[in-house]
Protein backbone atom coordinates (compact mmCIF):
# COMPACT_ATOMS: atom_id res chain seq x y z
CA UNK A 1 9.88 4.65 -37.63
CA UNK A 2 6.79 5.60 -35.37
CA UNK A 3 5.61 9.73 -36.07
CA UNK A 4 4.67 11.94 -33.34
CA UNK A 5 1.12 11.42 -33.99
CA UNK A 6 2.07 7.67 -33.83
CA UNK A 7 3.17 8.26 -30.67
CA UNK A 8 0.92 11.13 -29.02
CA UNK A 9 -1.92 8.44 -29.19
CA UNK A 10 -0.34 6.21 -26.26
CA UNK A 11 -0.31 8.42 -23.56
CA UNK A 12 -3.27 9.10 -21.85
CA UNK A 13 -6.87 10.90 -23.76
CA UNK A 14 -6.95 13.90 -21.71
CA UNK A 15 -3.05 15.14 -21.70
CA UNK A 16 -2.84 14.08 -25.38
CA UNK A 17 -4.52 17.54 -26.63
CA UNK A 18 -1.89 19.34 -23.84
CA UNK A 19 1.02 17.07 -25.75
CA UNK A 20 -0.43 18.25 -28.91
CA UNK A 21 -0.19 22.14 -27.75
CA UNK A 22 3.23 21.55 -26.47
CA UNK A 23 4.06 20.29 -30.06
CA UNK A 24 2.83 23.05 -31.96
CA UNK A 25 4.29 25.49 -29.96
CA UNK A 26 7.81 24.63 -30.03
CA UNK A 27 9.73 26.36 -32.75
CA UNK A 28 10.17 24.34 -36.35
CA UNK A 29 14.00 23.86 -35.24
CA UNK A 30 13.40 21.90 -31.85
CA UNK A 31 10.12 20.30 -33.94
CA UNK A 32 12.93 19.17 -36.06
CA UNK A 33 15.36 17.93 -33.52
CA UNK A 34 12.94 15.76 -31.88
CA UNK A 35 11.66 14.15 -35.16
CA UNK A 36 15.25 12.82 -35.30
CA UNK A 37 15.09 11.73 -31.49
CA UNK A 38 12.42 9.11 -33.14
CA UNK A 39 14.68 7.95 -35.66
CA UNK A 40 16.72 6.32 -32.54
CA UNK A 41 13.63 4.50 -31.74
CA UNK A 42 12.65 0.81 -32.77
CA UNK A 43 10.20 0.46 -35.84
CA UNK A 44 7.68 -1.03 -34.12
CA UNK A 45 5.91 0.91 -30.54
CA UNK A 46 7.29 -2.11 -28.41
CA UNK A 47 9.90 -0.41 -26.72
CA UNK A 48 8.39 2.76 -26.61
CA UNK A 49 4.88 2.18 -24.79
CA UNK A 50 7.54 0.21 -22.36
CA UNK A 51 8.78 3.74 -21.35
CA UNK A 52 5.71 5.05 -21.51
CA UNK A 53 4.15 3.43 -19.35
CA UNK A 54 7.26 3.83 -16.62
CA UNK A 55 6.34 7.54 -17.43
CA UNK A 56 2.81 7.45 -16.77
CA UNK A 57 2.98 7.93 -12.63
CA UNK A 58 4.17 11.50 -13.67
CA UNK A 59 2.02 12.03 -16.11
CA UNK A 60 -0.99 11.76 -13.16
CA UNK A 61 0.89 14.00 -10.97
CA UNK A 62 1.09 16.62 -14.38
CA UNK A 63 -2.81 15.70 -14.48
CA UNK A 64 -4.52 14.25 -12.26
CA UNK A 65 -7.23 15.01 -10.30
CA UNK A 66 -8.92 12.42 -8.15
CA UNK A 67 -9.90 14.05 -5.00
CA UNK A 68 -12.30 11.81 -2.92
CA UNK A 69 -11.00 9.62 -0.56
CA UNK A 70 -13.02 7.28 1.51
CA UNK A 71 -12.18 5.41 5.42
CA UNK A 72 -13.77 1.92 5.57
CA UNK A 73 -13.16 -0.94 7.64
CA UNK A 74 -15.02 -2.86 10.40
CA UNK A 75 -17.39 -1.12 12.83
CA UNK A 76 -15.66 0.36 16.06
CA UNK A 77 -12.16 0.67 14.88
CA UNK A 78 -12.11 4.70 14.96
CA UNK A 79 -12.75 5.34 11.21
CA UNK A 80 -15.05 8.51 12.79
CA UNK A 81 -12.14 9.92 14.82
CA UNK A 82 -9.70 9.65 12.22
CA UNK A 83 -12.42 11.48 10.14
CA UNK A 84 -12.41 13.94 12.48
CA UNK A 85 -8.65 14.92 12.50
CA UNK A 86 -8.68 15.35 8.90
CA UNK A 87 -11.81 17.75 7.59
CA UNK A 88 -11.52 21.18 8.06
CA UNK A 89 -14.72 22.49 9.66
CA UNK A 90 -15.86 21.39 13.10
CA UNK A 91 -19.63 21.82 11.69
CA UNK A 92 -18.71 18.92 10.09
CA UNK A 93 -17.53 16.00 12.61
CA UNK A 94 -18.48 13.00 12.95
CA UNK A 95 -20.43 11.48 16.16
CA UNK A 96 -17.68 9.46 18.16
CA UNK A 97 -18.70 6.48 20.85
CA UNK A 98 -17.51 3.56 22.18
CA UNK A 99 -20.79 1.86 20.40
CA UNK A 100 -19.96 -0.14 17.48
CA UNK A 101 -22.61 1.53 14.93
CA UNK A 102 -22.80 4.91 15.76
CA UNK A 103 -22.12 5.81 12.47
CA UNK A 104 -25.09 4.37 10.21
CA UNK A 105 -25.01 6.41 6.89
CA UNK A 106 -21.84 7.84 4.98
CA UNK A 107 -20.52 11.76 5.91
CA UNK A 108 -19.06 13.15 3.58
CA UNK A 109 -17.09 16.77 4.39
CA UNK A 110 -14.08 18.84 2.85
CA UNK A 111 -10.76 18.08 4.16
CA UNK A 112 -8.88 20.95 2.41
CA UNK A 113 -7.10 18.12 0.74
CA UNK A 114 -9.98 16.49 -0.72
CA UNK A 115 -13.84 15.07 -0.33
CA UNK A 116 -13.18 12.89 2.81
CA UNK A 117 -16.20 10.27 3.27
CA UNK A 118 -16.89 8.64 6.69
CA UNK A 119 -18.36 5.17 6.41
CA UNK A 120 -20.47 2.53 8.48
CA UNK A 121 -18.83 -0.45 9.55
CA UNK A 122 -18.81 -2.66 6.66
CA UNK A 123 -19.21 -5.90 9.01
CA UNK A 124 -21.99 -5.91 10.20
CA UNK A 125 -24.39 -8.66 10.52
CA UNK A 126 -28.31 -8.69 10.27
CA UNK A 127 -31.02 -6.14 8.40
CA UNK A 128 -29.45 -3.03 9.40
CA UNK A 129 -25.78 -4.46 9.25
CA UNK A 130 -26.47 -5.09 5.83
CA UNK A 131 -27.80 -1.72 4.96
CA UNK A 132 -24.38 -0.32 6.50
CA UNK A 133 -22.22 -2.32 4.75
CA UNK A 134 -23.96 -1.78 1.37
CA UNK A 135 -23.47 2.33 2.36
CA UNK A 136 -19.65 1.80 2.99
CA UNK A 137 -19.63 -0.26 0.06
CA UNK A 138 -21.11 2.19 -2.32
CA UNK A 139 -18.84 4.87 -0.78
CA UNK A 140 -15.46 2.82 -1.64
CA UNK A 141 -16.85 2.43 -5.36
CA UNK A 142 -17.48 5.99 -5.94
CA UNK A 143 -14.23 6.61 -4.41
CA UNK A 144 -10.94 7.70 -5.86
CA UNK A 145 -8.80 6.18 -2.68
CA UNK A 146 -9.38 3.81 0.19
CA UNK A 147 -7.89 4.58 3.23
CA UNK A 148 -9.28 0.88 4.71
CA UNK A 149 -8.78 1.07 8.60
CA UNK A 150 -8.57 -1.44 11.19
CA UNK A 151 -8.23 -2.04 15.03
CA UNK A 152 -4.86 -2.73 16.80
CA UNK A 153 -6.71 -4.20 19.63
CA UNK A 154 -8.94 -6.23 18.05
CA UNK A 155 -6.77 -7.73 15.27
CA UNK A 156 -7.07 -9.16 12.12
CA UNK A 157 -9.46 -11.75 11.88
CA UNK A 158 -11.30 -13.85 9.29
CA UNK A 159 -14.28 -11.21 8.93
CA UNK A 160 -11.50 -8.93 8.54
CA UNK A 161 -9.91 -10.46 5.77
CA UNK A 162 -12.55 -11.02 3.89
CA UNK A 163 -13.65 -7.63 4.18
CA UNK A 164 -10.24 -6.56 2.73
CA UNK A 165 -10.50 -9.05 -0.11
CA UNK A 166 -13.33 -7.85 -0.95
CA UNK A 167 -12.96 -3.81 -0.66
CA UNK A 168 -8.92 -4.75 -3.02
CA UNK A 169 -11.19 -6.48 -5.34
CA UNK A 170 -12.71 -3.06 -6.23
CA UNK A 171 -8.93 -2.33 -7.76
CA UNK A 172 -8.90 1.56 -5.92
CA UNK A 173 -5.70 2.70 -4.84
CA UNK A 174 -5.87 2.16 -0.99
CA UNK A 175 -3.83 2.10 2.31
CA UNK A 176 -4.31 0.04 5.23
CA UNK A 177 -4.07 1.84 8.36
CA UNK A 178 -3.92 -0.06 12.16
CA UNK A 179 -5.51 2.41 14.35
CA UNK A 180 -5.39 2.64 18.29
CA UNK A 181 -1.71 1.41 18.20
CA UNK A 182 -1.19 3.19 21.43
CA UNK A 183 -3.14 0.85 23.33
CA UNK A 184 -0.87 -2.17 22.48
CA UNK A 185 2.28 -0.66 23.58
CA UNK A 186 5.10 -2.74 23.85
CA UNK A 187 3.36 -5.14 21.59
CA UNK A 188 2.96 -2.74 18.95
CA UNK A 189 5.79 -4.47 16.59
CA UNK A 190 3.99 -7.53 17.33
CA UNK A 191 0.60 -6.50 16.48
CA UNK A 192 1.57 -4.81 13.36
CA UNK A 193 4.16 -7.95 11.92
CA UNK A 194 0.84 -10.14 12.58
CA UNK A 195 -1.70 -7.65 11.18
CA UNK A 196 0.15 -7.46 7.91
CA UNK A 197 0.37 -11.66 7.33
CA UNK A 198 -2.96 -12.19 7.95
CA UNK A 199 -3.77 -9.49 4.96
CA UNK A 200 -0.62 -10.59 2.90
CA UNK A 201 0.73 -7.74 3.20
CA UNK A 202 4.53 -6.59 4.02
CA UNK A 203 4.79 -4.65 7.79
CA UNK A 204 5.92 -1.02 5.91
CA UNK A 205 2.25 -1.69 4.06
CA UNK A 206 0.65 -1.21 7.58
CA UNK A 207 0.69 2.41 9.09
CA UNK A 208 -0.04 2.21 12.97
CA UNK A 209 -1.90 5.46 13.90
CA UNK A 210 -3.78 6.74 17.37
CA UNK A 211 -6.04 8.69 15.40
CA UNK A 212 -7.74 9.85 18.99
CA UNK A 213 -4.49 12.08 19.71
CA UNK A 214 -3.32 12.68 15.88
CA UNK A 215 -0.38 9.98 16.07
CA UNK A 216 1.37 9.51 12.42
CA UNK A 217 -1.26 11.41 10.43
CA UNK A 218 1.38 12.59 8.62
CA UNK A 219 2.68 9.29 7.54
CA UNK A 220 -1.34 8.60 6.35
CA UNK A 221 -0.85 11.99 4.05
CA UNK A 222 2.23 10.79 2.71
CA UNK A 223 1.46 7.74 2.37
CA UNK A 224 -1.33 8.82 -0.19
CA UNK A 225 0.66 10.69 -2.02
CA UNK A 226 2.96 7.68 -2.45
CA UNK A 227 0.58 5.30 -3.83
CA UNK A 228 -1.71 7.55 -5.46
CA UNK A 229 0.10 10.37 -7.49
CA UNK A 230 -3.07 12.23 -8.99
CA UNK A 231 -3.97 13.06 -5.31
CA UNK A 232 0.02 14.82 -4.76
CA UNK A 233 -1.33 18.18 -5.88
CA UNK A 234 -4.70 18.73 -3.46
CA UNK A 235 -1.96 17.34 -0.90
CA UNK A 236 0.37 19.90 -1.44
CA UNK A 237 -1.80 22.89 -2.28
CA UNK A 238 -3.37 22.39 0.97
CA UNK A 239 -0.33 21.51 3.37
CA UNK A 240 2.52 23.67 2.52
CA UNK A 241 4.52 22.00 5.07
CA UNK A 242 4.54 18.86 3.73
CA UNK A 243 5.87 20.32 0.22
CA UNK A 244 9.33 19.02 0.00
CA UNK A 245 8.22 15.62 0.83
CA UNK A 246 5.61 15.73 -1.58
CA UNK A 247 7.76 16.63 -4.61
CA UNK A 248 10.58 14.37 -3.15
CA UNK A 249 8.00 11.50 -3.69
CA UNK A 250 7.31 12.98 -6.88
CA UNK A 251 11.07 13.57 -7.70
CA UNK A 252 12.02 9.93 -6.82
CA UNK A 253 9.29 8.21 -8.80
CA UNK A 254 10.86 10.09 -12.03
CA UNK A 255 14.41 9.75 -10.95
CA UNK A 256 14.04 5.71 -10.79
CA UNK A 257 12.02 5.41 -14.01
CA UNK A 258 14.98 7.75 -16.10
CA UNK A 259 17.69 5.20 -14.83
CA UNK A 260 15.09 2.21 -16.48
CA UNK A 261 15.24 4.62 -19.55
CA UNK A 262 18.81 4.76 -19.27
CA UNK A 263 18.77 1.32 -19.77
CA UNK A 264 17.42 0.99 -23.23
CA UNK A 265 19.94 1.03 -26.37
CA UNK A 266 18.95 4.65 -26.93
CA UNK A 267 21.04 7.78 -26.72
CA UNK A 268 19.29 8.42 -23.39
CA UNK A 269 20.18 12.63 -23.14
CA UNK A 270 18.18 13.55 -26.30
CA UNK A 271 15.43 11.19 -26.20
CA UNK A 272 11.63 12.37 -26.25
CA UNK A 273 11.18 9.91 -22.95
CA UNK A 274 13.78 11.33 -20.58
CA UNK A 275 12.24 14.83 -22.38
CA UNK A 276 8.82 13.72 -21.39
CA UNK A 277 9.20 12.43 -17.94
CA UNK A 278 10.90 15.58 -16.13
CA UNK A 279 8.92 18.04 -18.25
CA UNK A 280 5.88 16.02 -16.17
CA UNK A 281 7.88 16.12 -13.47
CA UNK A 282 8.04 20.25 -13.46
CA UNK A 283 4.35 20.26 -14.03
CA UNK A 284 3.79 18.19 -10.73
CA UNK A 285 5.54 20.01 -8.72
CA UNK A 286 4.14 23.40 -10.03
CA UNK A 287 0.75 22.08 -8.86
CA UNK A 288 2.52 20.69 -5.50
CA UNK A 289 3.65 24.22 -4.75
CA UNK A 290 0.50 25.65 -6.59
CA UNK A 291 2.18 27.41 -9.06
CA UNK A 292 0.46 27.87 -12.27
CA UNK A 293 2.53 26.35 -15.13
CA UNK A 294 1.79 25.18 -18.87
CA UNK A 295 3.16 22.33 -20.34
CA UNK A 296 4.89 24.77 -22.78
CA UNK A 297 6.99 26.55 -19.76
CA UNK A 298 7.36 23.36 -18.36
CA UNK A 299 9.37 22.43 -21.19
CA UNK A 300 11.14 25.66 -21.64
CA UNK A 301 12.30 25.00 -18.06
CA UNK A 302 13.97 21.96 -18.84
CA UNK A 303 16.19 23.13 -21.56
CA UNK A 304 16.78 26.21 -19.85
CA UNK A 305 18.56 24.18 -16.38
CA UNK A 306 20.53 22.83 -19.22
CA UNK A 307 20.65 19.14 -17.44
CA UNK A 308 20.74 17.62 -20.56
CA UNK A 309 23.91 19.09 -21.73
CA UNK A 310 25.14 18.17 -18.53
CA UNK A 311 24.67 14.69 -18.51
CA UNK A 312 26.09 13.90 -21.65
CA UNK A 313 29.13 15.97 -20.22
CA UNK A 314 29.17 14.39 -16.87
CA UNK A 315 28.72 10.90 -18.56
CA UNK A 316 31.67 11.68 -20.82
CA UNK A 317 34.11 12.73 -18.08
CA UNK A 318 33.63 9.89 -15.68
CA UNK A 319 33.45 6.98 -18.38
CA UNK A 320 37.06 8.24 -19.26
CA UNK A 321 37.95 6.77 -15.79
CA UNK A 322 36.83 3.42 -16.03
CA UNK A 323 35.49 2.12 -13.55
CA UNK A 324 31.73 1.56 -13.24
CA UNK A 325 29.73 -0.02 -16.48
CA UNK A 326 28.37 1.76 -19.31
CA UNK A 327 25.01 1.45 -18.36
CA UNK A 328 25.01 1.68 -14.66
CA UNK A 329 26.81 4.96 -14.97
CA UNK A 330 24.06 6.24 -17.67
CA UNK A 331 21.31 5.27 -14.96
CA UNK A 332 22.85 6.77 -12.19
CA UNK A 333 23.46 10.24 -14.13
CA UNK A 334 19.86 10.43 -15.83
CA UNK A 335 18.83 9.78 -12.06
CA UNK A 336 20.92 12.43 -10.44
CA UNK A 337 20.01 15.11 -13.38
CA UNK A 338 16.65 14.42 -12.81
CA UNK A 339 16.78 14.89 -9.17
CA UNK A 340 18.94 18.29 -9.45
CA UNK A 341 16.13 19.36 -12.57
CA UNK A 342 13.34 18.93 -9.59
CA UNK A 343 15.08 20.72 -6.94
CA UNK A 344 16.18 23.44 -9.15
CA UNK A 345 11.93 23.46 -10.11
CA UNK A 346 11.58 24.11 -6.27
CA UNK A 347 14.23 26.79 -6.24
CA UNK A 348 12.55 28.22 -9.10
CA UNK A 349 8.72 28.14 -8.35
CA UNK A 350 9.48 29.33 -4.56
CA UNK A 351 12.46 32.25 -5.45
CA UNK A 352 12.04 32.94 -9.24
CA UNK A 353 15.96 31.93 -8.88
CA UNK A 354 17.76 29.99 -11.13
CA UNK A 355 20.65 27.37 -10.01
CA UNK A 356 24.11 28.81 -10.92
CA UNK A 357 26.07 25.94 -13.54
CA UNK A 358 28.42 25.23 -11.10
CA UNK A 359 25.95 24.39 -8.24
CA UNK A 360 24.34 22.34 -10.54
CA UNK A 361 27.34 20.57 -11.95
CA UNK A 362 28.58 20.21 -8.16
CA UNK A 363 24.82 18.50 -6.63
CA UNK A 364 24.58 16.46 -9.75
CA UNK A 365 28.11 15.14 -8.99
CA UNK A 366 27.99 14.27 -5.65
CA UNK A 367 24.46 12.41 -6.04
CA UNK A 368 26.03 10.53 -8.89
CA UNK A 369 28.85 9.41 -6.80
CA UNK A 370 25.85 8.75 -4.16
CA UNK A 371 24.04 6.33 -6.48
CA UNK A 372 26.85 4.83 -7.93
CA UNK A 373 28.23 3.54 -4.52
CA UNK A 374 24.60 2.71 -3.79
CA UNK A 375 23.99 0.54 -6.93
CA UNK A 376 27.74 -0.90 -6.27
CA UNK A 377 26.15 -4.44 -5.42
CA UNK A 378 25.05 -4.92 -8.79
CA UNK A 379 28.39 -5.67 -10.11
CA UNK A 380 28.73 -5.33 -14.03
CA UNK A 381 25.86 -7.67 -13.98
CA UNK A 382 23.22 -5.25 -16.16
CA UNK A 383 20.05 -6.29 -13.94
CA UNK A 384 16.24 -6.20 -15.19
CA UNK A 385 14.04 -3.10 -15.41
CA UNK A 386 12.56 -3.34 -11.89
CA UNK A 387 15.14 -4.41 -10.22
CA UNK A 388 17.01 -1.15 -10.74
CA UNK A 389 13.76 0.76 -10.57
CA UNK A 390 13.68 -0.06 -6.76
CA UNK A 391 17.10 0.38 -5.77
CA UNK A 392 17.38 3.60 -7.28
CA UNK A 393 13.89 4.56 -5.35
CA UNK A 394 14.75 3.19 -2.24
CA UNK A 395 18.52 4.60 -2.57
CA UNK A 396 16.44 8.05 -2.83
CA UNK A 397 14.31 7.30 0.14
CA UNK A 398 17.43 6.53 2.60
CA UNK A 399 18.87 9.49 1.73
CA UNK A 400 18.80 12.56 4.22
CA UNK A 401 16.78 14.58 1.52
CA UNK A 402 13.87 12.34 1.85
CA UNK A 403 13.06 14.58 5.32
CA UNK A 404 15.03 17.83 4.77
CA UNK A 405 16.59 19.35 1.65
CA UNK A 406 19.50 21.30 4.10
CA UNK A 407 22.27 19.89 2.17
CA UNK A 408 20.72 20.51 -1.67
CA UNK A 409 20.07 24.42 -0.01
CA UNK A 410 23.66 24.59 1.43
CA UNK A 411 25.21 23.35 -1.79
CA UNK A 412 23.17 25.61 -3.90
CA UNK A 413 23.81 29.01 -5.65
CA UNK A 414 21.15 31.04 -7.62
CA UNK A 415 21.01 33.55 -10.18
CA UNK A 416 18.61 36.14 -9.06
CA UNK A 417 16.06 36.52 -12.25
């Protein structure tokens, strides 16, 4: 049976002394408790760095703290302008021209989100081409995030693709973003369908922008926050309007990877995992809504919504109705619970309310009977780890609370605290 020290060593170096903390703070009778959780676990650390690693995503929302994102891509495609929108200070812009080159060395300027770098085109030709590229170059290695940026108008071409092969070979987190979309029009669909084949890539991968008139700089933001969770807290420190979709990202991520837990041959409401990914998950969105928390009162928070007992509860009343399979009805409850235990994190860091038990009980039925109907295609067929990973996130994301939590705040009741 792996120990907790065992176990403390697979999750990443710098939140193991936080895990360690946690530990030692939790009263000898919950130390207890969870040193029989382990029991339930396989002998060998197989299974377990399996969920772990499902878990890590919130773990570097918890943590994380990359912060500097750089915009590189082919001269003349706007990289400057969309540089623009984004920093803060107006001291700080970029020079903007219709001249490919304008920009020769990086610029590097706060965005109130994090250190945004402007590059040089990285496709240029010749002496001073070269010198350019090896600027944007160096830029995208120092850099936590790549926000890699071409031209609607001029298209995807060879140079292009190599130039994306070679800025994805660096392994950063990145985005590809299809500026000047506005200047296609009608062909817009067309442009972006062909943009995305020629850099094997899916359409959704491609974000059209006009970065000239602001056009779908929100969907850039979020889009960042999607694929790179350490950068969700900067994001939501410094955009308060974008909150709720930030933690909804965050809240989705966890919700899928407890319905993968749920599918282990573990008692799923009283295992350390489940335990471990929504006490990250109230972390994240503490530093989403800039709320100070520990990893102690993170936990404290999680027994005290009382999700756990509810689960089990839930899971006992509607197995007694046949119907649905074992394990599809586990992964849909550990999913909903989750989901509720976020929300009621928002409720919590924004009001200093706490959800009544019957509001809870009520949202964590109805999204149960949500993703149950959702995940109906699946039959009693048990399918594999990822499949049900992405249906229960994109179940999440087609949703109405993906946009706007109005029916979560409608259905809710606090206790004043």
């Amino acid at each position: 049976m792996p120990t907790f020290d065992d176990l403390i060593k697979e999750f990443p170096e710098k939140t193991q002394g936080q895990l360690r903390t946690t530990w030692d703070s939790l009263p000898a009778p919950a130390q207890e408790e969870l040193r029989k959780s382990l029991g339930y676990l396989p002998k060998d650390l197989t299974m377990w760095r399996m969920l772990l690693g499902l878990s890590l995503t919130q773990f570097k929302i918890a943590f994380g703290d990359k912060q500097k994102v750089a915009i590189v891509g082919p001269a003349n495609v706007g990289k400057s302008t969309l540089y623009n929108q984004l920093i803060r200070a107006k001291d700080d812009k970029a020079e903007v021209s219709a001249l490919p080159g304008t920009t020769r060395v990086n610029q590097e300027a706060d965005s109130g989100l994090f250190a945004l770098v402007d590059t040089p085109g990285a496709d240029a030709v010749g002496e001073v081409g070269e010198a350019e590229k090896a600027h944007a170059l160096a830029a995208a290695r120092e850099a936590d995030f790549l926000i890699i940026t071409f031209d609607a108008v001029q298209g995807v071409k060879r140079t292009e693709q190599e130039l994306f092969d070679e800025l994805n070979a660096l392994g950063k987190p990145f985005i590809v973003v299809l500026n000047k979309i506005d200047l296609v029009r009608r062909e817009a669909d067309k442009v972006i369908e062909r943009s995305a084949a020629n850099l094997r890539l899916q359409p959704e991968q491609v974000i059209p922008v006009a970065a000239k008139d602001g056009k779908n700089l929100d969907r850039v933001l979020m889009a960042i926050a999607k694929t790179e969770p350490e950068i969700v807290a900067a994001l939501g420190k410094a955009l308060p309007e974008y909150r709720w979709r930030l933690a909804w990202a965050a809240i989705t991520g966890a919700a899928s990877t407890t319905a993968v837990i749920a599918l282990t041959p573990l008692p799923i409401f009283d295992v350390v995992p489940l335990l471990a990914v929504q006490s990250s998950l109230i972390l994240g969105i503490a530093r989403i809504y800039n709320y100070k928390i520990t990893p102690e009162r993170a936990k404290e928070l999680v027994v005290t919504f009382g999700l756990g007992f509810l689960g089990r509860t839930l899971f006992q009343e509607l197995s007694k109705l046949g119907g649905p399979p074992g394990w599809l009805l586990s992964a849909a409850i550990a999913s909903s619970t989750t989901v509720v235990m976020g929300y009621a994190a928002i409720v919590w860091f924004e009001r200093g309310e706490k959800l009544t038990g019957e509001s809870t009980k009520r949202i964590t039925k109805q999204l149960t009977d949500y993703l149950l109907d959702s995940l109906k295609n699946f039959g009693k067929k048990k399918p594999g780890k990822k499949s049900l990973q992405e249906s229960i996130a994109q179940s999440l994301e087609n949703s109405p609370l993906a946009s706007n939590r109005e029916m979560l705040d409608k259905e809710a009741e606090t206790d004043k605290s």
